[in-house]
C-alpha atoms as a PDB file:
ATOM      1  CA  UNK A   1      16.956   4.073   5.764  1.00  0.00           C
ATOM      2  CA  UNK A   2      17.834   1.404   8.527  1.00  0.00           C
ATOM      3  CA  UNK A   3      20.832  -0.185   7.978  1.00  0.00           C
ATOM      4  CA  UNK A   4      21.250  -4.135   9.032  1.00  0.00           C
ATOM      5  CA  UNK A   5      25.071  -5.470   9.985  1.00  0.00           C
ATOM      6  CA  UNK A   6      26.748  -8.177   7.913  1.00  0.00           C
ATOM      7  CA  UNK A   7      24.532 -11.478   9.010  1.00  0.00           C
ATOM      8  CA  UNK A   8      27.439 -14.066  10.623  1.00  0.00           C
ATOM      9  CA  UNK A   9      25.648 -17.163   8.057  1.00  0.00           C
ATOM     10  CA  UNK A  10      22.700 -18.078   6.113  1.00  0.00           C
ATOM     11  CA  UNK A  11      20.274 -18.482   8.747  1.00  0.00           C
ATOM     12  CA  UNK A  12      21.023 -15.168  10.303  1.00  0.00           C
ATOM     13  CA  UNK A  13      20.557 -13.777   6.948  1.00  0.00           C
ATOM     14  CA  UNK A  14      17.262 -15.290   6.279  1.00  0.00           C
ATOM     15  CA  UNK A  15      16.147 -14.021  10.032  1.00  0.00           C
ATOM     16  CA  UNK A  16      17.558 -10.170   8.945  1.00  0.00           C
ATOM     17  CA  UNK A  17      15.967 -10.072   5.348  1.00  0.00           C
ATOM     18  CA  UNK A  18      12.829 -11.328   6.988  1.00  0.00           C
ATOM     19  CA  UNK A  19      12.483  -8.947   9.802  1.00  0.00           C
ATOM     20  CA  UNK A  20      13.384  -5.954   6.846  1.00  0.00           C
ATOM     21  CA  UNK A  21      11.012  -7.067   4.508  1.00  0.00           C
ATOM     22  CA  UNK A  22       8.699 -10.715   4.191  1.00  0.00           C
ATOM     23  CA  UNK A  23       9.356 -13.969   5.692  1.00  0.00           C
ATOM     24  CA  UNK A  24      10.765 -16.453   3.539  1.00  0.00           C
ATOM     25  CA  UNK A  25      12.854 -19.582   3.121  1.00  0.00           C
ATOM     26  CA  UNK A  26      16.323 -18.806   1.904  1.00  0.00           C
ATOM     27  CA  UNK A  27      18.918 -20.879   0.442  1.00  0.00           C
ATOM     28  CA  UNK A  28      22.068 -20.504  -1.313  1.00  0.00           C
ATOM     29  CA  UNK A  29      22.333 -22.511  -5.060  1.00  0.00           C
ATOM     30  CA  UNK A  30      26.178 -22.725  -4.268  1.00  0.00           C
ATOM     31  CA  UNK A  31      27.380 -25.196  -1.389  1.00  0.00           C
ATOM     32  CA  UNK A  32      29.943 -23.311   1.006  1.00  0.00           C
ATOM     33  CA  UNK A  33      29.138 -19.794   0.070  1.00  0.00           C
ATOM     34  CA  UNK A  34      28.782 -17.196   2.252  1.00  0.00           C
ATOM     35  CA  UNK A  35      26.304 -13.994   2.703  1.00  0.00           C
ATOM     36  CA  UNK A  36      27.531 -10.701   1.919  1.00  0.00           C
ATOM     37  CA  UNK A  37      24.148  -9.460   3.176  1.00  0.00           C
ATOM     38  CA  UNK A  38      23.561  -5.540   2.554  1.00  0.00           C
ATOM     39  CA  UNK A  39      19.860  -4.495   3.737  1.00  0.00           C
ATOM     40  CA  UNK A  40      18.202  -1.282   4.295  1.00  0.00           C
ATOM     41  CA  UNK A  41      14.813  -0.768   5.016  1.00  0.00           C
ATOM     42  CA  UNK A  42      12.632   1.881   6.087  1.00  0.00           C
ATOM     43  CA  UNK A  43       8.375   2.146   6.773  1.00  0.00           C
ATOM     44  CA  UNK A  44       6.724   4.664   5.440  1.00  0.00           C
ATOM     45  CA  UNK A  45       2.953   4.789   6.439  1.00  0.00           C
ATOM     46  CA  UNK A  46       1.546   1.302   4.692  1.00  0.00           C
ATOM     47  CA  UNK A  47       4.427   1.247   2.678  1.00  0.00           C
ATOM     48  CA  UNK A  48       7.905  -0.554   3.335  1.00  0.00           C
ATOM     49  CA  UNK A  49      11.271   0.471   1.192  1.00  0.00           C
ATOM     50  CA  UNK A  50      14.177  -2.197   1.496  1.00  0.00           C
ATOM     51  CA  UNK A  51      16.981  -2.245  -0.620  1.00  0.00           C
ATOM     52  CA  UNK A  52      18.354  -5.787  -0.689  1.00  0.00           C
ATOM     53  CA  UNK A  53      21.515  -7.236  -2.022  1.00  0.00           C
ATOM     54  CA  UNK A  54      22.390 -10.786  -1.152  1.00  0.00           C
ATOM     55  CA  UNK A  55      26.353 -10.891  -2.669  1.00  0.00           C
ATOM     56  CA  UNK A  56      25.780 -14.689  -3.476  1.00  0.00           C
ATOM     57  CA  UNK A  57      23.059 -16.803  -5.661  1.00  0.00           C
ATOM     58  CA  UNK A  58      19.923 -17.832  -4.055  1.00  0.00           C
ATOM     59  CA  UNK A  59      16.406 -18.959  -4.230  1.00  0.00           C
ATOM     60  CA  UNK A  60      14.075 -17.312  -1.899  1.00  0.00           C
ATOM     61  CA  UNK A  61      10.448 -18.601  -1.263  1.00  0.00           C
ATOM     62  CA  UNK A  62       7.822 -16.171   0.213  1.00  0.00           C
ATOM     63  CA  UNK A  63       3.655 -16.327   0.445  1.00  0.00           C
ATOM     64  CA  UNK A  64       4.305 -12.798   1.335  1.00  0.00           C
ATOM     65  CA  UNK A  65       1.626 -12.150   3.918  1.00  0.00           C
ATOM     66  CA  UNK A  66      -0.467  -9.745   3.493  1.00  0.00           C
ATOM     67  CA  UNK A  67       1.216  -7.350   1.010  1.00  0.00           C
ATOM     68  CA  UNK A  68       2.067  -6.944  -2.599  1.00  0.00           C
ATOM     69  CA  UNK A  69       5.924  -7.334  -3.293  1.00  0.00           C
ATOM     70  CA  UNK A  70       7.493  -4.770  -6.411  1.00  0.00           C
ATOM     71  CA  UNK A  71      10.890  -6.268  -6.306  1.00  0.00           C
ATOM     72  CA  UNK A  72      13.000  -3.783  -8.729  1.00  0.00           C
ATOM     73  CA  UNK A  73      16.252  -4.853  -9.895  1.00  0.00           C
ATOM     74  CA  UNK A  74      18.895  -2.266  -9.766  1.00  0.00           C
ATOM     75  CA  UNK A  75      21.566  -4.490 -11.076  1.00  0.00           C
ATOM     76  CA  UNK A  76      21.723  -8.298 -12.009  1.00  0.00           C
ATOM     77  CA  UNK A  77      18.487 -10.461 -12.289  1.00  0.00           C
ATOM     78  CA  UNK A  78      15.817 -12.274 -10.106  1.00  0.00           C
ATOM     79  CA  UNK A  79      13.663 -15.480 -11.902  1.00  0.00           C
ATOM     80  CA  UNK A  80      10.869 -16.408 -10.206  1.00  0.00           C
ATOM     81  CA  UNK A  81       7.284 -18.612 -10.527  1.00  0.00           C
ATOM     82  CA  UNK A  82       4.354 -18.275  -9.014  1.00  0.00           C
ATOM     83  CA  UNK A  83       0.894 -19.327 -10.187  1.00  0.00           C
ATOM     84  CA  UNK A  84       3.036 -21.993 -12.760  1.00  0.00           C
ATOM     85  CA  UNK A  85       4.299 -18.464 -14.301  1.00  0.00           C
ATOM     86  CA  UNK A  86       7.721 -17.990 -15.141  1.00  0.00           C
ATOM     87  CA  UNK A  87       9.346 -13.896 -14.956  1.00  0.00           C
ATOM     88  CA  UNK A  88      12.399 -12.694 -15.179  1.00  0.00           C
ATOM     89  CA  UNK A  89      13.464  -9.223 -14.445  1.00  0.00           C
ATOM     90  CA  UNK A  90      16.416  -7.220 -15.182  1.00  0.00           C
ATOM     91  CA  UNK A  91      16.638  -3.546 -14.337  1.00  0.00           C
ATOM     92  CA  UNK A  92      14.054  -1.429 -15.971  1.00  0.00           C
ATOM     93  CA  UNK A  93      11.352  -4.460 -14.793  1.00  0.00           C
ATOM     94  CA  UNK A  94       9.951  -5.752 -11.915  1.00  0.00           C
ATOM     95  CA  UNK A  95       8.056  -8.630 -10.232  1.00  0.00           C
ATOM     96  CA  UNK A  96       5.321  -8.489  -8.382  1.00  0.00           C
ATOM     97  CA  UNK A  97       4.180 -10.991  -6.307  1.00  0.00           C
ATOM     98  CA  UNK A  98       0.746 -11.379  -4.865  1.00  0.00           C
ATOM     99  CA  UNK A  99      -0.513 -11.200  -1.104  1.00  0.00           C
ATOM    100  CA  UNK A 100      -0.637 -15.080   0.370  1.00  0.00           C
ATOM    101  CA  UNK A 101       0.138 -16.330  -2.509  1.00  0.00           C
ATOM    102  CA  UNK A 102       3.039 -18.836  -2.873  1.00  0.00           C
ATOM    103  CA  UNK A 103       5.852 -17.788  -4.615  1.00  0.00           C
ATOM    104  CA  UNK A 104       9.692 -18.454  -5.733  1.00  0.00           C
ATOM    105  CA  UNK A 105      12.259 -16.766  -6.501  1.00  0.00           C
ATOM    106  CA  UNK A 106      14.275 -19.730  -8.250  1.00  0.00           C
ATOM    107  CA  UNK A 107      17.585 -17.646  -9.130  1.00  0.00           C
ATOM    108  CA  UNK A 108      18.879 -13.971  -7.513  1.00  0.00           C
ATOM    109  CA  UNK A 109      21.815 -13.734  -8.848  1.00  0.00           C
ATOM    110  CA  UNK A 110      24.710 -12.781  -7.046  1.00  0.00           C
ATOM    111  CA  UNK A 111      25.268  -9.307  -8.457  1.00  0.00           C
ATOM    112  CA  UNK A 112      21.277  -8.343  -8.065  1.00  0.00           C
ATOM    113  CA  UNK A 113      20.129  -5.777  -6.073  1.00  0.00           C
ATOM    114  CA  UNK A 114      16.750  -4.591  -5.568  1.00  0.00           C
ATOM    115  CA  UNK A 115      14.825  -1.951  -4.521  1.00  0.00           C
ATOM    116  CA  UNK A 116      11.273  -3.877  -2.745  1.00  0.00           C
ATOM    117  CA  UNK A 117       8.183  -2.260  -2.287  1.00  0.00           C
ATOM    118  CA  UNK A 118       6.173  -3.544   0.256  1.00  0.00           C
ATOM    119  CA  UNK A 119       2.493  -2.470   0.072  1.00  0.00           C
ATOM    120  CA  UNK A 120      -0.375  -3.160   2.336  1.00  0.00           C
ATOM    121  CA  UNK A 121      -3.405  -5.586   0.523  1.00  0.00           C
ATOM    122  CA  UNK A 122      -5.947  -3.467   1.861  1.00  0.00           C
ATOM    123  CA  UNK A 123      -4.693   0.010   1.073  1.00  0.00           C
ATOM    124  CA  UNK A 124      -3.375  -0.912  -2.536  1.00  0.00           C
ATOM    125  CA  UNK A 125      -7.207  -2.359  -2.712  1.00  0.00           C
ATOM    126  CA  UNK A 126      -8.520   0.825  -1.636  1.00  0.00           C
ATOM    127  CA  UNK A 127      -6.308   3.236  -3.683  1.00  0.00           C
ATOM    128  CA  UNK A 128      -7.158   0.808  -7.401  1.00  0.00           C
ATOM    129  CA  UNK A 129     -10.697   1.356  -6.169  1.00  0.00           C
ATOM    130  CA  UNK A 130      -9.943   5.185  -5.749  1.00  0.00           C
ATOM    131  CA  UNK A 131      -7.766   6.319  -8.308  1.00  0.00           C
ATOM    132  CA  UNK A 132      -9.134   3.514 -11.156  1.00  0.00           C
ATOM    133  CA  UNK A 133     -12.516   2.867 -10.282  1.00  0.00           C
ATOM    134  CA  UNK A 134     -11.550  -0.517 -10.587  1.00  0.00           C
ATOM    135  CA  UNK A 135     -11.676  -2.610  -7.739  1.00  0.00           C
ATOM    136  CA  UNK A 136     -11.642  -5.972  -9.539  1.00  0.00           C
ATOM    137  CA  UNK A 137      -8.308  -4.833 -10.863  1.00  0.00           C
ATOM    138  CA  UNK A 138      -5.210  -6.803  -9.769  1.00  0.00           C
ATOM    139  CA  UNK A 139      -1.294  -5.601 -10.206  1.00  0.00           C
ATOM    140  CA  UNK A 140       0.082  -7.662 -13.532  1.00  0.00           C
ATOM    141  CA  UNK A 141       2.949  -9.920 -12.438  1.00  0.00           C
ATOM    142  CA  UNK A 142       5.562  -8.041 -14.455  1.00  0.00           C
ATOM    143  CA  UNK A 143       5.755  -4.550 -14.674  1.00  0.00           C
ATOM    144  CA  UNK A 144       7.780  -1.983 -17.617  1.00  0.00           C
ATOM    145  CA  UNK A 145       9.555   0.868 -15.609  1.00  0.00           C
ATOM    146  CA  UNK A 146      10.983   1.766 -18.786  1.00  0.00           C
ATOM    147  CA  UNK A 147       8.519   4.154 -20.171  1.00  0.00           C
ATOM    148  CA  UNK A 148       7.723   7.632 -19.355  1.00  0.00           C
ATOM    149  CA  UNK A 149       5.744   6.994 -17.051  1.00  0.00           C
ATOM    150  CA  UNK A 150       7.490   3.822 -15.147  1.00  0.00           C
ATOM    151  CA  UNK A 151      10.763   6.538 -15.197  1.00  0.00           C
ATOM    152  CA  UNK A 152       9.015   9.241 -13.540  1.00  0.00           C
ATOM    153  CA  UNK A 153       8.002   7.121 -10.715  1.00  0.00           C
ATOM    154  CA  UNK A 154      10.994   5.372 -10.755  1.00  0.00           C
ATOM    155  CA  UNK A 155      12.533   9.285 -10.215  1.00  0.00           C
ATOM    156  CA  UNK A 156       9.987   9.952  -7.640  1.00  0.00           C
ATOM    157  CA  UNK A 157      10.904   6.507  -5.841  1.00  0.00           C
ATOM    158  CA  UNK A 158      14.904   7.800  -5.407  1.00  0.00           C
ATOM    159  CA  UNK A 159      13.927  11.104  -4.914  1.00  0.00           C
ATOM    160  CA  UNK A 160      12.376  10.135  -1.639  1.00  0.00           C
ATOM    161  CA  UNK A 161      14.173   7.691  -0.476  1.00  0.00           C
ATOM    162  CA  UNK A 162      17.278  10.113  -0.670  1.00  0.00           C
ATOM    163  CA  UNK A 163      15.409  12.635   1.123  1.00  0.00           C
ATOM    164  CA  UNK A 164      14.448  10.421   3.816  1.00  0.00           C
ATOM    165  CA  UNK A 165      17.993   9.187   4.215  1.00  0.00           C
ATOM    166  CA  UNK A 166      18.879  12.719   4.389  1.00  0.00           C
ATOM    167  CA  UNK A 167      16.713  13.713   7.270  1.00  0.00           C
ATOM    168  CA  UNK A 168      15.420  10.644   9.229  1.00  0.00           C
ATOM    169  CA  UNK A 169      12.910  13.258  11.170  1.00  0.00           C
ATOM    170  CA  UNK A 170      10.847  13.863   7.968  1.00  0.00           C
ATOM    171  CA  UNK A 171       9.606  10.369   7.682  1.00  0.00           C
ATOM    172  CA  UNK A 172       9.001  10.122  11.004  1.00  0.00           C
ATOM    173  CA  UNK A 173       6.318  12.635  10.751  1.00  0.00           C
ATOM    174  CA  UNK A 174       3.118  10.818  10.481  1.00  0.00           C
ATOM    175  CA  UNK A 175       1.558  13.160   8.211  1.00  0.00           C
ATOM    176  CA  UNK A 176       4.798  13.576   5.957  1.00  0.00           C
ATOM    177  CA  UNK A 177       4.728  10.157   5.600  1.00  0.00           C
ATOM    178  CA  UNK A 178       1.235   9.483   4.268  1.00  0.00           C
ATOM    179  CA  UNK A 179       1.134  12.630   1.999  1.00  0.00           C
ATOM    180  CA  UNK A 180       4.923  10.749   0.491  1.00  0.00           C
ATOM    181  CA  UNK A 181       3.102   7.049   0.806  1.00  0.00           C
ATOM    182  CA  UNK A 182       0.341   8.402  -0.861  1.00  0.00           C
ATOM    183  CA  UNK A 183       2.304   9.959  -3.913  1.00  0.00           C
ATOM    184  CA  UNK A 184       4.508   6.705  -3.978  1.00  0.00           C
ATOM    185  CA  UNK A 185       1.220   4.532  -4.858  1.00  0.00           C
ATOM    186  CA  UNK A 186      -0.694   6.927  -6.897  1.00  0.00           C
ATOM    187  CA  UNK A 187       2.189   7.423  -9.375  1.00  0.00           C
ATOM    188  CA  UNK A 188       3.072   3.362  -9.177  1.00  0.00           C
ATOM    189  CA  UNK A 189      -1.081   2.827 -10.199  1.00  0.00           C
ATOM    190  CA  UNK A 190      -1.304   4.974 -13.045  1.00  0.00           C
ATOM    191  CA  UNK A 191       2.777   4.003 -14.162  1.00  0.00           C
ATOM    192  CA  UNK A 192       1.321   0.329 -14.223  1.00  0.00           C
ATOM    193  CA  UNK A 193      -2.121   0.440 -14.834  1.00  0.00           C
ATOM    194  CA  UNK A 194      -2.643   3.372 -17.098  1.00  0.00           C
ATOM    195  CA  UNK A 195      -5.782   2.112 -19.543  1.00  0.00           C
ATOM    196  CA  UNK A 196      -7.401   1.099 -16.112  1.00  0.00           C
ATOM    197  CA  UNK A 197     -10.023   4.147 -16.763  1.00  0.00           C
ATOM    198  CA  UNK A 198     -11.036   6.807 -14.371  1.00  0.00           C
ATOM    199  CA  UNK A 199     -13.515   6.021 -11.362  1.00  0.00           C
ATOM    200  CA  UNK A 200     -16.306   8.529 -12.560  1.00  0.00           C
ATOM    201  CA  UNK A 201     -16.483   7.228 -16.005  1.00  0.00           C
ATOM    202  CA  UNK A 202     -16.288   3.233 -14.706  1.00  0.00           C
ATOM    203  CA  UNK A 203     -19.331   3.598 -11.905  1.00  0.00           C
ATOM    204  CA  UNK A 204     -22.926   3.224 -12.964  1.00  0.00           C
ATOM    205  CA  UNK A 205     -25.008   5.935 -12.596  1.00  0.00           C
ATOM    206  CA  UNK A 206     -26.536   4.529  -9.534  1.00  0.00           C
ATOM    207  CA  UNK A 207     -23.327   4.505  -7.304  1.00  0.00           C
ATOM    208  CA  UNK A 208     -22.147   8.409  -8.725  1.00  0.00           C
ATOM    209  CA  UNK A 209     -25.422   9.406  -7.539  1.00  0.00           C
ATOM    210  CA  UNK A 210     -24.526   7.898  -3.942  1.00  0.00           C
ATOM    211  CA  UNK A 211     -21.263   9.099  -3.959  1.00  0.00           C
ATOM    212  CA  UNK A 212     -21.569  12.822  -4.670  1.00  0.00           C
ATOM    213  CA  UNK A 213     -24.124  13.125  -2.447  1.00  0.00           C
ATOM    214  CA  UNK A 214     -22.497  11.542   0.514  1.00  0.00           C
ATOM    215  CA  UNK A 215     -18.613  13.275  -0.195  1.00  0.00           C
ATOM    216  CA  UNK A 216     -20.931  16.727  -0.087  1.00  0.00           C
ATOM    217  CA  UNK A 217     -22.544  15.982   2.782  1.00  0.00           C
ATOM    218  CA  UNK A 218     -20.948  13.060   5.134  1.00  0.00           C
ATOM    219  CA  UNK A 219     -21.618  13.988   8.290  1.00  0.00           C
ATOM    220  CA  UNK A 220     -25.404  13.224   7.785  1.00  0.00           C
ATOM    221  CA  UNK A 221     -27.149  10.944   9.457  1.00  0.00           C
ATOM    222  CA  UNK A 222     -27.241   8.244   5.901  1.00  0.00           C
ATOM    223  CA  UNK A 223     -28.688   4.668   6.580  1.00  0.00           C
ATOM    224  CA  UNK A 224     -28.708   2.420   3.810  1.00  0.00           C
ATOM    225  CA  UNK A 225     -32.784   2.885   3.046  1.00  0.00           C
ATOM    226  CA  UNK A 226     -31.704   6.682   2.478  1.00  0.00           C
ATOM    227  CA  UNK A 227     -28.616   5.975   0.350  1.00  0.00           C
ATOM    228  CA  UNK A 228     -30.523   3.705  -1.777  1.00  0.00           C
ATOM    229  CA  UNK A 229     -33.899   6.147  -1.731  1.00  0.00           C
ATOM    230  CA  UNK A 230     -31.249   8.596  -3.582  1.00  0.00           C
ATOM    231  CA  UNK A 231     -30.052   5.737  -6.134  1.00  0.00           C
ATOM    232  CA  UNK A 232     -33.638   4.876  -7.180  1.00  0.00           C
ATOM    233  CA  UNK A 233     -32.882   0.897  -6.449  1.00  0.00           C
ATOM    234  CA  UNK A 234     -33.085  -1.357  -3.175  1.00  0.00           C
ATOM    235  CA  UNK A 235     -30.403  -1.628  -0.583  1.00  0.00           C
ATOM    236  CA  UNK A 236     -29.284  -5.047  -2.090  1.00  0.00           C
ATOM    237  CA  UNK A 237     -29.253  -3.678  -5.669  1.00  0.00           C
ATOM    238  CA  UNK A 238     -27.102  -0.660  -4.152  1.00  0.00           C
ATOM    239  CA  UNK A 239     -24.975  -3.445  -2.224  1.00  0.00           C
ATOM    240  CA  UNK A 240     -24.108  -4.945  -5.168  1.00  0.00           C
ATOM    241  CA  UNK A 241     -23.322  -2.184  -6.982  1.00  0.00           C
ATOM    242  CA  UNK A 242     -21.042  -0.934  -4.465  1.00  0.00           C
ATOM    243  CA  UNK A 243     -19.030  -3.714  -3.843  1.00  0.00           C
ATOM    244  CA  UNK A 244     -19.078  -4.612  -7.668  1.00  0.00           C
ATOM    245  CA  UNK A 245     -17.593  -1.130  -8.462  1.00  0.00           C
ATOM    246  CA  UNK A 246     -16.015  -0.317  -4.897  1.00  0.00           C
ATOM    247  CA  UNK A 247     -15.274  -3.634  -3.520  1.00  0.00           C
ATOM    248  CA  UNK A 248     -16.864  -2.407  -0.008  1.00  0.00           C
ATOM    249  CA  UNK A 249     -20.318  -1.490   0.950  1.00  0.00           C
ATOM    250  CA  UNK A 250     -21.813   1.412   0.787  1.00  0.00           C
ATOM    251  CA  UNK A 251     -21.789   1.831   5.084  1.00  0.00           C
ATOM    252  CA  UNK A 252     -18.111   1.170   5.168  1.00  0.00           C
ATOM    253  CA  UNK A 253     -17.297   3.086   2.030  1.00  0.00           C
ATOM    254  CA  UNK A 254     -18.987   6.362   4.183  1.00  0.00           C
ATOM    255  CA  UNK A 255     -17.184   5.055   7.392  1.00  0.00           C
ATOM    256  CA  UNK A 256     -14.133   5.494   5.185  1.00  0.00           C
ATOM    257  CA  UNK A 257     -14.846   9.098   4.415  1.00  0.00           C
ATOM    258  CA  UNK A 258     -16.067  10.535   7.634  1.00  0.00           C
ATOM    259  CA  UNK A 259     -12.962   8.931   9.024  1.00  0.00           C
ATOM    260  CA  UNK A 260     -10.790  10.921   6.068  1.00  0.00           C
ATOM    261  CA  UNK A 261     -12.217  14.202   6.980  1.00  0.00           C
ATOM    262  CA  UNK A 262     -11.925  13.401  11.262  1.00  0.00           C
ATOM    263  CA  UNK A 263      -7.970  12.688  10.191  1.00  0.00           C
ATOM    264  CA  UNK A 264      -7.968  15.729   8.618  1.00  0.00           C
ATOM    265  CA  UNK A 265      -9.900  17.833  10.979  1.00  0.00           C
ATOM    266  CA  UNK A 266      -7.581  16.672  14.047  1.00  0.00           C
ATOM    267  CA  UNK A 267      -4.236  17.122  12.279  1.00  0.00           C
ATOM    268  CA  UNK A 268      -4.463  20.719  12.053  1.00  0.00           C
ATOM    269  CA  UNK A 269      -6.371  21.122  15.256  1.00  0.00           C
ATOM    270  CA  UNK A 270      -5.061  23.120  18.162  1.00  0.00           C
ATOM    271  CA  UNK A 271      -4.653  20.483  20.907  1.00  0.00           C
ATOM    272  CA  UNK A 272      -5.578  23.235  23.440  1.00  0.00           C
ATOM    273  CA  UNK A 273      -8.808  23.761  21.694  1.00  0.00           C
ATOM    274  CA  UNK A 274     -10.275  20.810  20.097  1.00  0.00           C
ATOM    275  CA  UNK A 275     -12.252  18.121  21.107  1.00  0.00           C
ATOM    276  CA  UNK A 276     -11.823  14.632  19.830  1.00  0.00           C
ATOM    277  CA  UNK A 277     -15.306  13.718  20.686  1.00  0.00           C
ATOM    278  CA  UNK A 278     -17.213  16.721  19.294  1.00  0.00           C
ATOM    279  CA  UNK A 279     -14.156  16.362  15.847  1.00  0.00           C
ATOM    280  CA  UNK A 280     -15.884  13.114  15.555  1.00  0.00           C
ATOM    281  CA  UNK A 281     -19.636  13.942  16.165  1.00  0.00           C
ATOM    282  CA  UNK A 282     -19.845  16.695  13.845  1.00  0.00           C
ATOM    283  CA  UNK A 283     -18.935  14.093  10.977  1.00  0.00           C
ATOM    284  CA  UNK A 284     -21.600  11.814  12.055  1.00  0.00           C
ATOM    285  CA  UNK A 285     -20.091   9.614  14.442  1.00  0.00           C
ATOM    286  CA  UNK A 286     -22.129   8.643  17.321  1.00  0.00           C
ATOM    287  CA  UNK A 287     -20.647   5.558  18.881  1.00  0.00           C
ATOM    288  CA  UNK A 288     -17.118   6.812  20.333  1.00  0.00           C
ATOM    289  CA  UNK A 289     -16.288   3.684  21.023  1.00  0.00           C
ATOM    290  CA  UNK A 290     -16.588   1.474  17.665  1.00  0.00           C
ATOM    291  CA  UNK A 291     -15.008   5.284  15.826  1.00  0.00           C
ATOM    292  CA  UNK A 292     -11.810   4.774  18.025  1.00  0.00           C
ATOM    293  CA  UNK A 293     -11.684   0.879  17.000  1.00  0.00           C
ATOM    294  CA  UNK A 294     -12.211   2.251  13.379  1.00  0.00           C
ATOM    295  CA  UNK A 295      -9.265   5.159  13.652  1.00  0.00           C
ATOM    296  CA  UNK A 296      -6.856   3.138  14.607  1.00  0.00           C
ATOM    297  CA  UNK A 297      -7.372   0.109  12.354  1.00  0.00           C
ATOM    298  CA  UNK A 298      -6.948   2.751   9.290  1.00  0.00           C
ATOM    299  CA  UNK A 299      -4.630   5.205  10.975  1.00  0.00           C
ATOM    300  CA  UNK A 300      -2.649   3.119  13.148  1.00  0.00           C
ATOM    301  CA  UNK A 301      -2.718   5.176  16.087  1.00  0.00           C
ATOM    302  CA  UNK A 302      -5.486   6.489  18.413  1.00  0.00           C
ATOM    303  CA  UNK A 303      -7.263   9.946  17.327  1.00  0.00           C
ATOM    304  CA  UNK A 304      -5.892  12.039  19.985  1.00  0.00           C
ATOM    305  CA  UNK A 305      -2.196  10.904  18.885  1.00  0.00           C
ATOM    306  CA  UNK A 306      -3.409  12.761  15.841  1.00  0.00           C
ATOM    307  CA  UNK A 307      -4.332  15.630  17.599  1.00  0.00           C
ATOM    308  CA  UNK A 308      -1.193  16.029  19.616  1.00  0.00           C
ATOM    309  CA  UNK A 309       0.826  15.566  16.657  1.00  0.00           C
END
């Protein structure tokens, strides 16, 4: 993980802590202390590790833009409110707090550390969709790490991070680091969430129907008349039911999955011998244009970056 030098004084702390992990406003609850600042951080695929220890009490406001925060004390405590909610967490616990949503951290005191996780809104959307069924689902405020569950992720959690610190090349590898990502989330969802249900048994008939036919067969030509022909409804009534149980429509939630099986198709692909046009026409996309836009807002890199590896 990236280490971060001793900041000089509290504003260079607040700019280091910020640049590791969220932006905030940072203050010390003690006049004429100083930071003992010790931050490491590290990105892996839409997820963020930092490990944060301030040495001194403060109170730390954040909206937190565009991500969840999991701030996991390893030692010491952290009181915060947000929404007019008061949590405290001690080790074995931790806060969440929501994307763009205001939030304080009223007291960190000065012998917590924490372990944050920084997850992107729209992929920790996605993966409640995928592994719950549950789009409508939001993380609690508070979460138990002290059950069987919350321990074996919290096991996982170290495990990584101590292999990454080990060898700084294996997180560096794109695919490494969504396949570790991926496991990281998974294991947090069903640790946090585990009476959310299953996906299958949550989704109406109606939107199975849709979705076995379209994972067996993505690369056909689907419009939404033929998606909701299968269903036995209207397009709107499939709409709905889509974004009700999905949170996306149905078009998007196939864009999704051709652009799964592309990623997949050009990560093992010989750059010598495959074509990232004809990867992405034989899974149904026909505009090369808007599919490269696509890739790289999900990936984060072009499809022939994937290719070369």
């Amino acid at each position: 993980m990236r280490s971060t030098p001793d900041p000089a004084d509290w504003d260079e702390a607040e700019h280091v802590v910020s640049d590791a992990y969220f932006p905030h406003t940072l203050a010390p609850l003690a006049a004429g202390t100083e930071p003992h600042v010790d931050v490491r951080a590290l990105q892996l695929g839409p997820l963020r590790l930092a490990r944060i220890g301030w040495g001194a009490e403060v109170t730390v406001q954040s909206d937190h833009p565009g991500a969840y925060a999991v701030n996991i004390p390893l030692s010491g405590r952290i009181e915060s409110v947000t929404a007019g909610r008061e949590v405290v967490s001690v080790q074995g616990q931790a806060s969440v707090f929501r994307p763009d949503t205001a939030a304080t951290i009223t007291r960190w005191t000065d012998d917590c550390e924490i372990v944050g996780v920084k997850l992107d809104r729209d992929y920790l959307d996605r993966e409640l969709a995928r592994i719950l069924g549950r789009p409508d689902l939001q993380l609690p405020e508070q979460v138990d790490l002290t059950g069987e569950a919350g321990q074996s992720w919290m096991t996982l959690l170290r495990s990584v991070v101590d292999q990454l610190r080990a060898d700084e090349e294996l997180w560096r590898n794109r695919l490494v680091a969504e396949q570790l990502s991926g496991a990281l989330t998974s294991a947090f969802v069903l640790a946090v969430m585990p009476d959310g249900g299953t996906g299958t048994a949550a989704r109406p008939r109606i939107v199975k129907r849709v979705l076995d036919r379209i994972h067996e067969d993505p690369a056909q030509p689907w419009t939404s008349a033929d998606m909701a022909e299968l269903a036995g409804v209207s397009v709107r009534r499939l709409q709905e039911g889509f974004r009700e149980y999905l949170g996306v429509c149905p078009r998007d939630y196939l864009l999704d999955l051709r652009l799964e099986r592309i990623h997949e198709e050009l990560a093992a692909g010989d750059p010598a011998a495959t074509s990232v046009t004809e990867v992405a026409m034989r899974w149904g996309m026909t505009h090369t244009g808007r599919f490269a836009a696509a890739y790289r807002r999900k990936y984060g890199v072009t499809p022939s970056a994937t290719l070369r590896g």
